[in-house]
PDB file of N, CA and C in Angstrom:
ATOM      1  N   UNK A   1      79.998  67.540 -42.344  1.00  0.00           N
ATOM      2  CA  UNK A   1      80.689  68.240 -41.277  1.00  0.00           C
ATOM      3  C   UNK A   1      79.691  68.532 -40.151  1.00  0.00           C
ATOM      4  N   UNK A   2      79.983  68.224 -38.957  1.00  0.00           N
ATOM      5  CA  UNK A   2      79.420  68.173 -37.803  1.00  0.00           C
ATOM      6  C   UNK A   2      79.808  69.733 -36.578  1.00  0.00           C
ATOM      7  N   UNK A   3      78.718  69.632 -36.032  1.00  0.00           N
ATOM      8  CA  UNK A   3      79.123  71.010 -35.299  1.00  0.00           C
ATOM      9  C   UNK A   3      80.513  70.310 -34.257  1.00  0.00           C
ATOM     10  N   UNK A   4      80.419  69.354 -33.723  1.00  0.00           N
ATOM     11  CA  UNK A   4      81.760  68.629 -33.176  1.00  0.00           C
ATOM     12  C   UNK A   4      83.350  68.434 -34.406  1.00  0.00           C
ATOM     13  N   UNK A   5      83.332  68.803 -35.418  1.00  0.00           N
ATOM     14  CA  UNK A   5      84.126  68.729 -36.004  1.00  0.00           C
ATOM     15  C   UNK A   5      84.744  70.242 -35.986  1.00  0.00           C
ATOM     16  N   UNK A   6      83.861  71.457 -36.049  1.00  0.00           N
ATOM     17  CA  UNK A   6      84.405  72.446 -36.220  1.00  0.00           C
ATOM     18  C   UNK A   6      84.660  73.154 -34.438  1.00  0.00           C
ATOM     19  N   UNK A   7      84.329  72.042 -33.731  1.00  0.00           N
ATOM     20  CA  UNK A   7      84.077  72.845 -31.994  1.00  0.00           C
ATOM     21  C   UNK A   7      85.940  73.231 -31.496  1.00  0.00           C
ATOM     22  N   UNK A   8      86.945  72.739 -32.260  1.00  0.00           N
ATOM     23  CA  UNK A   8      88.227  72.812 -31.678  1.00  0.00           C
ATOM     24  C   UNK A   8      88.326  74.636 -32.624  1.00  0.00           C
ATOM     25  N   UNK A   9      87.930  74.748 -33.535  1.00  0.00           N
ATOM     26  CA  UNK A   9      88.838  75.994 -34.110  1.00  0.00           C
ATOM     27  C   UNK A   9      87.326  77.064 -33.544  1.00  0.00           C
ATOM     28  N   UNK A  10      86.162  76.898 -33.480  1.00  0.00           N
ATOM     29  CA  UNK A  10      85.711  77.672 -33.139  1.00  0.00           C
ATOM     30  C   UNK A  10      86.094  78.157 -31.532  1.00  0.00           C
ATOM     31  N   UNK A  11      86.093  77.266 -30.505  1.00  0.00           N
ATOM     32  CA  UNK A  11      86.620  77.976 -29.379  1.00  0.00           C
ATOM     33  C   UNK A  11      88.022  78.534 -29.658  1.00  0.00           C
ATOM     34  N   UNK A  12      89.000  78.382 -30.449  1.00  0.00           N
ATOM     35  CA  UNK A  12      90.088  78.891 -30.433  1.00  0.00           C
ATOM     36  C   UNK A  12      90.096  80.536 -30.989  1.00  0.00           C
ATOM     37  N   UNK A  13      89.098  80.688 -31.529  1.00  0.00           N
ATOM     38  CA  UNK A  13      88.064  81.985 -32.196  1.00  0.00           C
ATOM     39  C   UNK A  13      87.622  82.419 -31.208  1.00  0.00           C
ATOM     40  N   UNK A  14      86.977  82.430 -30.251  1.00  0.00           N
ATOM     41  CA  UNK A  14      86.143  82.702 -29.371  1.00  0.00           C
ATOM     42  C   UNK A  14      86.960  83.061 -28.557  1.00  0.00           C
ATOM     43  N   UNK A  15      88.433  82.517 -28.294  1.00  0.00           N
ATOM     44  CA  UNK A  15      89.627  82.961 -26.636  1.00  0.00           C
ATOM     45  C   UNK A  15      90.422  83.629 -27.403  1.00  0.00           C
ATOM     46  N   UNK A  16      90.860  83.504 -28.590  1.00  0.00           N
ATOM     47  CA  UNK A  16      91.232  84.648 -29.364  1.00  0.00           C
ATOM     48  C   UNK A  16      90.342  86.143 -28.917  1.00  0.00           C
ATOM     49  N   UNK A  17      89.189  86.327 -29.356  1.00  0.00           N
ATOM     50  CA  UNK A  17      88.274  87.534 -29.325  1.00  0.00           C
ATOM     51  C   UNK A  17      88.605  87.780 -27.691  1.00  0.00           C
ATOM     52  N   UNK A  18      88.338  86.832 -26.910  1.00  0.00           N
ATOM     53  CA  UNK A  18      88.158  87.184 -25.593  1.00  0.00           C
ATOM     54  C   UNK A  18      89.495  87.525 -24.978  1.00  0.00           C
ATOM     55  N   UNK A  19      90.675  87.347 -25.303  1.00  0.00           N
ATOM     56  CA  UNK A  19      92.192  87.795 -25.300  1.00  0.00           C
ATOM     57  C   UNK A  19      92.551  89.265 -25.799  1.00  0.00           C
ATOM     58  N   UNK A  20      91.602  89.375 -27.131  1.00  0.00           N
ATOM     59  CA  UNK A  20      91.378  90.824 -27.692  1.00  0.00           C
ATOM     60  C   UNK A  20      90.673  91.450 -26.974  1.00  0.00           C
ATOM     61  N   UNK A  21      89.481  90.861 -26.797  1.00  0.00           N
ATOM     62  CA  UNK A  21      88.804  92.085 -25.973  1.00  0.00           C
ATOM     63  C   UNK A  21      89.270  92.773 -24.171  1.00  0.00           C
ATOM     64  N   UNK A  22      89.787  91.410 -23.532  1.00  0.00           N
ATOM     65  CA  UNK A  22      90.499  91.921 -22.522  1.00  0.00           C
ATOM     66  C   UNK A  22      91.361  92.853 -22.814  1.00  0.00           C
ATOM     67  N   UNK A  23      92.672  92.522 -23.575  1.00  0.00           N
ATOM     68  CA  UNK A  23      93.651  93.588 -23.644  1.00  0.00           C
ATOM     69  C   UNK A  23      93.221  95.246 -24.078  1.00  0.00           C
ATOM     70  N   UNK A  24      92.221  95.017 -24.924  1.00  0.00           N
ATOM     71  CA  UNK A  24      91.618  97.000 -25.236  1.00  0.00           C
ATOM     72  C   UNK A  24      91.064  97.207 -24.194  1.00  0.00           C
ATOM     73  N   UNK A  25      90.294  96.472 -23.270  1.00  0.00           N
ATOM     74  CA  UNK A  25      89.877  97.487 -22.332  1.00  0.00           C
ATOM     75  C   UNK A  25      91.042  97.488 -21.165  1.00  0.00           C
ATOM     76  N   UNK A  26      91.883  96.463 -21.404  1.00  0.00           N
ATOM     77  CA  UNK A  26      92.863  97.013 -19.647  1.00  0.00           C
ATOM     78  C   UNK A  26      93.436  98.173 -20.607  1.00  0.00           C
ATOM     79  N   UNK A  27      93.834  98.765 -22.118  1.00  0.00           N
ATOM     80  CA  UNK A  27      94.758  99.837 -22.291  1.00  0.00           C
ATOM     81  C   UNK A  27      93.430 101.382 -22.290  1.00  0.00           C
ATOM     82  N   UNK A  28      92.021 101.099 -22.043  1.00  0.00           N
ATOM     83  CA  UNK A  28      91.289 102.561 -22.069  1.00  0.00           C
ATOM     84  C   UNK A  28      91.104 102.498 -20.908  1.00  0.00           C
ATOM     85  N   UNK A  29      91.726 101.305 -19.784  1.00  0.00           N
ATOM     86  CA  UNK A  29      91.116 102.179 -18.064  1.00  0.00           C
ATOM     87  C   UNK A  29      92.060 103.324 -17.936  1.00  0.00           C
ATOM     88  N   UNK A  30      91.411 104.111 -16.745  1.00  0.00           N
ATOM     89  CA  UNK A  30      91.993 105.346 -16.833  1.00  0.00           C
ATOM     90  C   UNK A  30      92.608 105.672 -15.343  1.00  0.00           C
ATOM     91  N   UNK A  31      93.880 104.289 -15.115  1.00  0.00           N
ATOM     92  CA  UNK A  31      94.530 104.411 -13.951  1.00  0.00           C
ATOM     93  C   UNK A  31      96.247 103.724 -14.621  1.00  0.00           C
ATOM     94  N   UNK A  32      96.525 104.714 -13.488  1.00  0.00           N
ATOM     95  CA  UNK A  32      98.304 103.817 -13.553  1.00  0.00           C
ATOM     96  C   UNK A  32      98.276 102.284 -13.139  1.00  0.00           C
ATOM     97  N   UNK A  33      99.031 101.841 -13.840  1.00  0.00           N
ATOM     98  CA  UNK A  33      99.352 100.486 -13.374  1.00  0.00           C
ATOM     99  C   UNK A  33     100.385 100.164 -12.232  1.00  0.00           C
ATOM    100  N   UNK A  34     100.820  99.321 -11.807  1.00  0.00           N
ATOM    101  CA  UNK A  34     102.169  99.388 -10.744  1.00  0.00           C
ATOM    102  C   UNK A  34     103.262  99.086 -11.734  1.00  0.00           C
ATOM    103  N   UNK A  35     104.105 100.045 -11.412  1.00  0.00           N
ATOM    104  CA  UNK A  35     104.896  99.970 -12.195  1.00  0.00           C
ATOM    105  C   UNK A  35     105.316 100.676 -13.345  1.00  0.00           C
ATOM    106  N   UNK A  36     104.159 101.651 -13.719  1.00  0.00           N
ATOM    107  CA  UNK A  36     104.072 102.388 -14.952  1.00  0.00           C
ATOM    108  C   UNK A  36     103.789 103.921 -14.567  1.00  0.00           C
ATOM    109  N   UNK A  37     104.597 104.463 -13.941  1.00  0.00           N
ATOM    110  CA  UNK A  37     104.318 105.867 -13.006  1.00  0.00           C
ATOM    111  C   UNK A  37     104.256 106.523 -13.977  1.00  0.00           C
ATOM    112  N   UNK A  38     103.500 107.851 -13.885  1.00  0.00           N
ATOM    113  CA  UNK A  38     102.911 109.227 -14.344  1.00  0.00           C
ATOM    114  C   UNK A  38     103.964 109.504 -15.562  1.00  0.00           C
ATOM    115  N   UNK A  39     104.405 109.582 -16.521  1.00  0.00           N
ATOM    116  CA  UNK A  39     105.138 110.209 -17.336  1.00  0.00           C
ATOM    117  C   UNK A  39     105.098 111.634 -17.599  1.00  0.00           C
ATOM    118  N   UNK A  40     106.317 112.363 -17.186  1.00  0.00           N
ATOM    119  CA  UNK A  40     106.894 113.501 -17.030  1.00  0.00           C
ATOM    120  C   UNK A  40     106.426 114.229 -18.081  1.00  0.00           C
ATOM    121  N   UNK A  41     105.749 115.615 -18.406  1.00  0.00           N
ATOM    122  CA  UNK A  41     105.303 116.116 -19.909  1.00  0.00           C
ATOM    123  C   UNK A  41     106.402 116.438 -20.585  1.00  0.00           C
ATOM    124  N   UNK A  42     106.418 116.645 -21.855  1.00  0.00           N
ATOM    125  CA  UNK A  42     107.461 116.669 -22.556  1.00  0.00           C
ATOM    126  C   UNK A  42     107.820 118.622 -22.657  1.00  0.00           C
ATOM    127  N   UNK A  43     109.227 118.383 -22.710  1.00  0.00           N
ATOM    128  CA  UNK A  43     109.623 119.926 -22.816  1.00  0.00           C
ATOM    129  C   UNK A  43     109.077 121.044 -23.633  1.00  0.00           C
ATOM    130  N   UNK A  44     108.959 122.231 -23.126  1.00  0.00           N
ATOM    131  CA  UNK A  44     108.352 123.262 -23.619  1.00  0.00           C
ATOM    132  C   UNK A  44     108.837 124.355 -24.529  1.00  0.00           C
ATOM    133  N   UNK A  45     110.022 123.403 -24.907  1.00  0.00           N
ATOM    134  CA  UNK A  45     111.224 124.340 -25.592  1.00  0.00           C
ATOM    135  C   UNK A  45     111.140 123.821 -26.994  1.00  0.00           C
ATOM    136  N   UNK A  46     110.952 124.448 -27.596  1.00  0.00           N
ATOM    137  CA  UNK A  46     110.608 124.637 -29.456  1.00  0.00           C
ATOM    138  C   UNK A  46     111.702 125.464 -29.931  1.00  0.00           C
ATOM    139  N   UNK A  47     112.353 124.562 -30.935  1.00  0.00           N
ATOM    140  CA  UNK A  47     113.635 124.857 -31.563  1.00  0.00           C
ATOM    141  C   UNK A  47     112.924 125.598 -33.342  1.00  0.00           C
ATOM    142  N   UNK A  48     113.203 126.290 -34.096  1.00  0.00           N
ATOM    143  CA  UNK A  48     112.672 125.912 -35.122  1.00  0.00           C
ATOM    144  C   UNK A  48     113.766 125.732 -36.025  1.00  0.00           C
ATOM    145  N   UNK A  49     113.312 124.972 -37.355  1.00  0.00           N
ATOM    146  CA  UNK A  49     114.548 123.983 -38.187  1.00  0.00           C
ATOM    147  C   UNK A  49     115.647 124.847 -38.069  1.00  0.00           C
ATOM    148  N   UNK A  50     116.045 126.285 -38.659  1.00  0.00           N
ATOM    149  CA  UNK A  50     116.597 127.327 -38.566  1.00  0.00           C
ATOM    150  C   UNK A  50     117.825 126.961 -37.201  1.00  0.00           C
ATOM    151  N   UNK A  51     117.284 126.949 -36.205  1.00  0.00           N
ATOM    152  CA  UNK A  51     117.925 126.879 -34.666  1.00  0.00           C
ATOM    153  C   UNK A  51     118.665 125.607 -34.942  1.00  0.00           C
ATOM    154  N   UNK A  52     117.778 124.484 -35.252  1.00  0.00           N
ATOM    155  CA  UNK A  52     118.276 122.857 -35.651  1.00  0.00           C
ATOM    156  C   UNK A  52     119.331 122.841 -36.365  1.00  0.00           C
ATOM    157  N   UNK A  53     119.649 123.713 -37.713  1.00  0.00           N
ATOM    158  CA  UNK A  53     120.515 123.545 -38.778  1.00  0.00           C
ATOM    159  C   UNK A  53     121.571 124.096 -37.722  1.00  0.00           C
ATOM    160  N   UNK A  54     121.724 125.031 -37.245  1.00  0.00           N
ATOM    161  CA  UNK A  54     122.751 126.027 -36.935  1.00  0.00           C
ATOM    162  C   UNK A  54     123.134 125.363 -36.193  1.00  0.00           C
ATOM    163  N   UNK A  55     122.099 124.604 -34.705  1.00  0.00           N
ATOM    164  CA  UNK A  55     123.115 123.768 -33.521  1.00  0.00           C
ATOM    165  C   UNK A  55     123.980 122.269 -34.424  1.00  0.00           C
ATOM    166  N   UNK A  56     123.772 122.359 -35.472  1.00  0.00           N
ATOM    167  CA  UNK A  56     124.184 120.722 -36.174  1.00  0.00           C
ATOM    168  C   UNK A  56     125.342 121.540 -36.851  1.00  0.00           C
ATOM    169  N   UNK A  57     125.377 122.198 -37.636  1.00  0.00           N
ATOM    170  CA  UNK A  57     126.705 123.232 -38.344  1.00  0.00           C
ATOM    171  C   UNK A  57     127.480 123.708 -36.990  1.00  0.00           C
ATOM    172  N   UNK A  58     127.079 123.943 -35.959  1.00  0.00           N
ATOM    173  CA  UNK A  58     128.262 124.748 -34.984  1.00  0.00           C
ATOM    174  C   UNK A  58     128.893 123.268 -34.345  1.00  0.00           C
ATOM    175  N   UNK A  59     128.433 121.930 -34.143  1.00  0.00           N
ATOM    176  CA  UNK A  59     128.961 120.939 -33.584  1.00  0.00           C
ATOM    177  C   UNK A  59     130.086 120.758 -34.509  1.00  0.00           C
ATOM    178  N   UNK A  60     129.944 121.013 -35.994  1.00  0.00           N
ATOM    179  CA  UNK A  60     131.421 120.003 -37.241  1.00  0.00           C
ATOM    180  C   UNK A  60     132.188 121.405 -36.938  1.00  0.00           C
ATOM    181  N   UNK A  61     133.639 120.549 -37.057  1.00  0.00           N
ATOM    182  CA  UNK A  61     134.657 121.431 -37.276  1.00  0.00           C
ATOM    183  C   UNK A  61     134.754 122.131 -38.562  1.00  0.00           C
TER     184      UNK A  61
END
């Protein structure tokens, strides 16, 4: 076996990694994309199970 025999799966190894490694760093930059605006924080209203059971029992007849 020749280093020309294994040269097709090793570059396919190599743009693999380099496909991986692009995509983790475009998801840790630390900007919006176009298209992907600011997401709204999530509500500040805390039910506890208690509140949960009761709004699910007052909906059934």
């Amino acid at each position: 076996m020749t280093l020309a025999h294994h040269a097709p799966a090793l570059a396919l190894v190599l743009l693999l990694a380099l496909a991986a490694w692009l995509l983790l760093r475009e998801g840790h930059r630390d900007h919006t994309r176009p298209g992907h605006g600011q997401q709204r924080p999530h509500s500040t209203r805390v039910g506890t199970a208690q509140q949960d059971h009761d709004a699910i029992e007052g909906d059934q007849p």
